[in-house]
N, C-alpha and C. Protein backbone atom coordinates (compact mmCIF):
# COMPACT_ATOMS: atom_id res chain seq x y z
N UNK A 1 -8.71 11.04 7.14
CA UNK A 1 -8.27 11.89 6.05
C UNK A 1 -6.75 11.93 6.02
N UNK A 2 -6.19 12.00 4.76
CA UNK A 2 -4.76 11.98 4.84
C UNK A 2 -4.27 13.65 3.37
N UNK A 3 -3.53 14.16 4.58
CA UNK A 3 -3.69 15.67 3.89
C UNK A 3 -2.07 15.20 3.27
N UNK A 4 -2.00 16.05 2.25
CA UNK A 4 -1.10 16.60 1.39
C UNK A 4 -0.34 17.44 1.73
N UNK A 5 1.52 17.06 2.18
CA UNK A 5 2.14 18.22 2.68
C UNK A 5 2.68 18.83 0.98
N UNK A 6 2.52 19.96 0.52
CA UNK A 6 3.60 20.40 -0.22
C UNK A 6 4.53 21.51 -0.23
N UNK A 7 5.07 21.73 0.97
CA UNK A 7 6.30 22.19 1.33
C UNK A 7 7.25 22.38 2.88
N UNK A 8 8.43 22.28 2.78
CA UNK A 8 8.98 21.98 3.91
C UNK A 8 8.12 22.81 5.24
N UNK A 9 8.12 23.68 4.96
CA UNK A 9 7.35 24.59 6.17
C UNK A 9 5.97 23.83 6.46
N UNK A 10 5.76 23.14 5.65
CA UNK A 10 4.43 22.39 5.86
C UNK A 10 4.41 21.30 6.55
N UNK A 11 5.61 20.40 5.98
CA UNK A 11 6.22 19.58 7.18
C UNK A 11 6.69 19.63 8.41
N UNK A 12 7.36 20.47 8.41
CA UNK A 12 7.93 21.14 9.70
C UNK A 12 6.96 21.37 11.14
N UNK A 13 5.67 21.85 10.44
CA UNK A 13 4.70 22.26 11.14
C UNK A 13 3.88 21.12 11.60
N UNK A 14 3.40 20.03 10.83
CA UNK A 14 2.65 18.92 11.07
C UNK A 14 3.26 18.08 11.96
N UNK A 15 4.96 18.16 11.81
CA UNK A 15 5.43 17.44 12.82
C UNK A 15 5.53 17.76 14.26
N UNK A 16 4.93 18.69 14.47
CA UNK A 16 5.31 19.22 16.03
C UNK A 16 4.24 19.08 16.66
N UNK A 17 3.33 18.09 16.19
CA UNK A 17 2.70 17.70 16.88
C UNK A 17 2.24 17.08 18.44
N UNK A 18 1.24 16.81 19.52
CA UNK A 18 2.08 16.35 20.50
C UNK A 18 1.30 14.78 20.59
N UNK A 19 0.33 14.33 19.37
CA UNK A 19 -0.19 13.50 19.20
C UNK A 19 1.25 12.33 17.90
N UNK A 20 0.64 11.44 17.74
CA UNK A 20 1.02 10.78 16.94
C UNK A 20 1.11 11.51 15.13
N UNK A 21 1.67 11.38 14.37
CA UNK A 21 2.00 11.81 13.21
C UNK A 21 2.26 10.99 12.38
N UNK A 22 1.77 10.13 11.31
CA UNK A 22 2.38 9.34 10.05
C UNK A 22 2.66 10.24 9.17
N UNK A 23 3.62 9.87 8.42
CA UNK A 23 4.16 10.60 7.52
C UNK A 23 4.28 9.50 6.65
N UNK A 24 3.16 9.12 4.90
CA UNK A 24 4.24 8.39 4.37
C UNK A 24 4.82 9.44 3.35
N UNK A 25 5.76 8.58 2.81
CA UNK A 25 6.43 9.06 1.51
C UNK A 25 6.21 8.26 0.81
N UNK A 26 5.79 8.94 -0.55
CA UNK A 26 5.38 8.06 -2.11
C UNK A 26 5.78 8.85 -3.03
N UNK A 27 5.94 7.98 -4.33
CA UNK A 27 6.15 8.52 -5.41
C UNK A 27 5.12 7.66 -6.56
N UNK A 28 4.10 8.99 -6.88
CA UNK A 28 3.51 8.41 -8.31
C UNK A 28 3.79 7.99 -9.11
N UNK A 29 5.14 7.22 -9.65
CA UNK A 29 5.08 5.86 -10.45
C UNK A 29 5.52 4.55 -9.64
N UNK A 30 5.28 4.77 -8.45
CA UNK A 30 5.54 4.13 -7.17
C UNK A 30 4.10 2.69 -7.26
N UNK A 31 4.32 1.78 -8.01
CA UNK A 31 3.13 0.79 -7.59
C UNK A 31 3.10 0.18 -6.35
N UNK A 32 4.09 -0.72 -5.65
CA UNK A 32 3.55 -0.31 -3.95
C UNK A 32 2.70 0.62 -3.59
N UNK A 33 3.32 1.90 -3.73
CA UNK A 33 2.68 3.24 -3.07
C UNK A 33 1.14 3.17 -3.21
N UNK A 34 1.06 2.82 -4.57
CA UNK A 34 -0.34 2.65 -5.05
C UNK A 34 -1.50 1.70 -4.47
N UNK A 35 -0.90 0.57 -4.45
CA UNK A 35 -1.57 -0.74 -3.85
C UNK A 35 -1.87 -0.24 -1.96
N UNK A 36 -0.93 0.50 -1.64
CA UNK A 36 -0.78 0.64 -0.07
C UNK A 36 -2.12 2.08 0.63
N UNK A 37 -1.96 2.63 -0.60
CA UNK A 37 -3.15 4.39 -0.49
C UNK A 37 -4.32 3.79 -0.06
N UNK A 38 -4.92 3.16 -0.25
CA UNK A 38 -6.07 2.99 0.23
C UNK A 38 -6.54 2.40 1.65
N UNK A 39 -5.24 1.43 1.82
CA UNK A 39 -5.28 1.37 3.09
C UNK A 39 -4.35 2.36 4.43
N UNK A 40 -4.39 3.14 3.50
CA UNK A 40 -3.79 4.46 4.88
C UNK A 40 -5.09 5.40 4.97
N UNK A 41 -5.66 5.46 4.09
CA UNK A 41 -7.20 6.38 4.25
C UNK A 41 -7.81 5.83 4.76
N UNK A 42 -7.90 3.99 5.00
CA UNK A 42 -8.49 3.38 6.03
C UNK A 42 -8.18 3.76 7.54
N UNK A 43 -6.92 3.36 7.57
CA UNK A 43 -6.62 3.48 8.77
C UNK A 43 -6.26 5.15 9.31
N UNK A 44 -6.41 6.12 8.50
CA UNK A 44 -6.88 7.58 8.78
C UNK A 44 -8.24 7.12 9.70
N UNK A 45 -9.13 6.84 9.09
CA UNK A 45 -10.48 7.07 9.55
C UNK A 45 -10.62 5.74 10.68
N UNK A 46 -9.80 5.04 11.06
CA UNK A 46 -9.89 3.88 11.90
C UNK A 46 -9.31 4.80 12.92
N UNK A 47 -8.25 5.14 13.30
CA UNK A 47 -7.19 6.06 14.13
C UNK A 47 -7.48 7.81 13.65
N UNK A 48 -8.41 7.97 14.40
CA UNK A 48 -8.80 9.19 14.34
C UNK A 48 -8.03 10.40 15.51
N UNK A 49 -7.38 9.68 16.32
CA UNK A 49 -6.49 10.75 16.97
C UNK A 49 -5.25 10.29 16.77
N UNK A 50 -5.14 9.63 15.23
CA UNK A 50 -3.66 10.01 14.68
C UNK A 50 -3.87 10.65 13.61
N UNK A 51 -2.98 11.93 13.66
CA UNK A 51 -2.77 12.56 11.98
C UNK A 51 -2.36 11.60 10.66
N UNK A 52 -2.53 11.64 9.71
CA UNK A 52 -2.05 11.35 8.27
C UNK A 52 -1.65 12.04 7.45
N UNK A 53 -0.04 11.62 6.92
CA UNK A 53 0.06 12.64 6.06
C UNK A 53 0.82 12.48 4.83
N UNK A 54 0.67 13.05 3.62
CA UNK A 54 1.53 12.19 2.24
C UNK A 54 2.49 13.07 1.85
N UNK A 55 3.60 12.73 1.60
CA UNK A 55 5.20 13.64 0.89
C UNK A 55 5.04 12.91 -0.68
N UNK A 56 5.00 13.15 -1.59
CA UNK A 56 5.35 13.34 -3.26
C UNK A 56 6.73 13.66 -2.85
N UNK A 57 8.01 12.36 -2.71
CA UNK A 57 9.25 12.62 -2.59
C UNK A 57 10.29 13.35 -4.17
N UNK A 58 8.65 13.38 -5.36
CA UNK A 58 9.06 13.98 -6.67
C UNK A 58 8.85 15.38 -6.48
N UNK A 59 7.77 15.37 -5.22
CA UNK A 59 7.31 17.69 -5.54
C UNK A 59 8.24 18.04 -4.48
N UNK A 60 7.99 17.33 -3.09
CA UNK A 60 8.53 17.68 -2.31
C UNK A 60 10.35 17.40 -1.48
N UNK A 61 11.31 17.22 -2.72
CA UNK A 61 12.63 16.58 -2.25
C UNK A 61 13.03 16.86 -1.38
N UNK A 62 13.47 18.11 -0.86
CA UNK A 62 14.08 18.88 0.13
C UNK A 62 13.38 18.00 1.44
N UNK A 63 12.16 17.99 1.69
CA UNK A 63 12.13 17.10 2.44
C UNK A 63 12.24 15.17 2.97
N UNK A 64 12.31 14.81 1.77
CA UNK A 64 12.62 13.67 1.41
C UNK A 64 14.19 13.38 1.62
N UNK A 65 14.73 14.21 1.53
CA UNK A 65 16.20 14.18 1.65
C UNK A 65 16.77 14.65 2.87
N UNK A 66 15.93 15.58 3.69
CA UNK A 66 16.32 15.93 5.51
C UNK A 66 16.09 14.81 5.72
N UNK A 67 14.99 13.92 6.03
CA UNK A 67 14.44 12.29 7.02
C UNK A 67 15.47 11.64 6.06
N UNK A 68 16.11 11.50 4.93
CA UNK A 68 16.77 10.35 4.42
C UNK A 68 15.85 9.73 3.99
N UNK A 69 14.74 9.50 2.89
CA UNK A 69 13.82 8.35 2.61
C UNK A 69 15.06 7.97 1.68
N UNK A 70 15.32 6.62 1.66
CA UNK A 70 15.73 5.66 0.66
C UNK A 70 15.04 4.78 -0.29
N UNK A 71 13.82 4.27 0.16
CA UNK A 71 12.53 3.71 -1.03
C UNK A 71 11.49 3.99 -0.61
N UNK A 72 10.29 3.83 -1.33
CA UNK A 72 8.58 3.64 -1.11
C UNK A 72 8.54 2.63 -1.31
N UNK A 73 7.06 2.42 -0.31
CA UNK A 73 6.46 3.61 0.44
C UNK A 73 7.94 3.76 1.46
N UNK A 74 7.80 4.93 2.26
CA UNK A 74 8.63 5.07 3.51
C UNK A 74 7.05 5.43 3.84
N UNK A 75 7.01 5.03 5.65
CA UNK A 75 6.19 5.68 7.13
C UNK A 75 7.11 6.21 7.79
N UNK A 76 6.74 7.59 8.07
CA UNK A 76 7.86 8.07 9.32
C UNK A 76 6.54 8.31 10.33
N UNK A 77 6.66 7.91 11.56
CA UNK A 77 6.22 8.30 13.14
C UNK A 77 6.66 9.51 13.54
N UNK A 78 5.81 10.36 13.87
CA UNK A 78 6.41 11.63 14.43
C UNK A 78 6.04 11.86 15.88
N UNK A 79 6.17 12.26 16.76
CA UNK A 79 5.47 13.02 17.87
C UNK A 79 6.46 14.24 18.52
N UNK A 80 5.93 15.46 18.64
CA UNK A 80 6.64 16.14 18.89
C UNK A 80 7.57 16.62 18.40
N UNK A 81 7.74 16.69 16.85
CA UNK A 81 8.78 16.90 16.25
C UNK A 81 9.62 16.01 16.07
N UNK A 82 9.71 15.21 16.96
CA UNK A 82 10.62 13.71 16.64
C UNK A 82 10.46 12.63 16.36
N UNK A 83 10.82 12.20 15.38
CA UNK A 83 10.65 11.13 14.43
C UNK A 83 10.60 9.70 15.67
N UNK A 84 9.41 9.26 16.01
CA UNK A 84 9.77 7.98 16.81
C UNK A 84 10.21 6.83 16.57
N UNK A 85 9.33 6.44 14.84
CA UNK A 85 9.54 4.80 14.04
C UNK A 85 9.31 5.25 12.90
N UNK A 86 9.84 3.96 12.29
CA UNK A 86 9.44 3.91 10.78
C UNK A 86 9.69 2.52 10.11
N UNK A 87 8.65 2.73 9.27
CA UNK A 87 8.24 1.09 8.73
C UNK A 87 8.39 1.55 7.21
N UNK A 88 9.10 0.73 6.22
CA UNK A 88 9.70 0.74 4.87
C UNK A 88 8.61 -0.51 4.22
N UNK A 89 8.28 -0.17 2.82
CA UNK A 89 7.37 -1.14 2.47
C UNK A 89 6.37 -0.85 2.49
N UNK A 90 5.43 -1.55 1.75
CA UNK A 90 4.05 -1.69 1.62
C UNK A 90 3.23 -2.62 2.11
N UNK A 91 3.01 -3.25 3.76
CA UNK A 91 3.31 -3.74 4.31
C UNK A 91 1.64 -3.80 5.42
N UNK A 92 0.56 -3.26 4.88
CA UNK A 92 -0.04 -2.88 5.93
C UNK A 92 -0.73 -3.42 7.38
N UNK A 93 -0.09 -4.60 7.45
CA UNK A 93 0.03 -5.51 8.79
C UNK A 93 1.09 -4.67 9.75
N UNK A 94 2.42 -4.21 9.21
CA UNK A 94 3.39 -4.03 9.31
C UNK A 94 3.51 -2.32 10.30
N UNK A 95 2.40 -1.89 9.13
CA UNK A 95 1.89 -0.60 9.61
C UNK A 95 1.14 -0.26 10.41
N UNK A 96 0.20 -0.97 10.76
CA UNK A 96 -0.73 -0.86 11.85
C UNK A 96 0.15 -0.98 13.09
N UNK A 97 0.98 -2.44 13.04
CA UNK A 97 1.39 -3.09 13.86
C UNK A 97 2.20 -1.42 14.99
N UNK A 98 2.48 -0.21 14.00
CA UNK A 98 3.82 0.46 14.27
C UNK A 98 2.57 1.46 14.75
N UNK A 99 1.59 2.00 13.99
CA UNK A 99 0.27 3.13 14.46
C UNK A 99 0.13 2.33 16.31
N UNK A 100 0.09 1.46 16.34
CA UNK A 100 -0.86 0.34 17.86
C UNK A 100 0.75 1.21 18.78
N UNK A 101 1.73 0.75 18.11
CA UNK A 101 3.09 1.16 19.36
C UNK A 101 3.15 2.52 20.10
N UNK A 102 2.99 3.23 18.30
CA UNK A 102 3.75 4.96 18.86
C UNK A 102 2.30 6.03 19.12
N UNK A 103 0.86 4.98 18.92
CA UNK A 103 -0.15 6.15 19.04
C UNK A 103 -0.20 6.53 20.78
């Protein structure tokens, strides 16, 4: 499952995790973003003791703009509050490759 943050306090909180954390960032006129969604709900339910989670860098800016996203998709890695990796692109070889490192 890949939950819906919509607001900083919401982020804030998911990241303090002490497990693994994806974070992507998308934007709905984002076609990458689009082509890439389905395979993050895959790999939600493949990696079940990693969280999933989606930023709307259009609802949610304030947070889009603390991490610095520069394009979509962005993945941010979290554990513990701290951002470990991140993989840019729509890429999902790319992405797994980064879930296998920081889970």
């Amino acid at each position: 499952m890949v939950t819906t943050i919509t607001s900083k306090a919401a982020f804030d909180e998911a990241i303090k995790k002490d497990k693994l954390v994806v974070v992507d960032f998308f934007a709905t006129w984002c076609g990458p973003c689009r082509v890439i969604a389905p395979k993050v709900v895959s790999f939600s339910q493949e990696y079940t003791d990693v969280d999933f989670y989606k930023v709307d860098v259009d609802e949610v800016p304030d947070v889009a703009s603390e991490v610095q996203v520069k394009a979509m998709p962005t993945f941010m890695f979290f554990k513990n509050g701290e951002r470990v990796g991140e993989v840019v692109g729509a890429n999902p070889q790319v992405l797994k490759q980064g879930i296998e490192k920081y889970k």
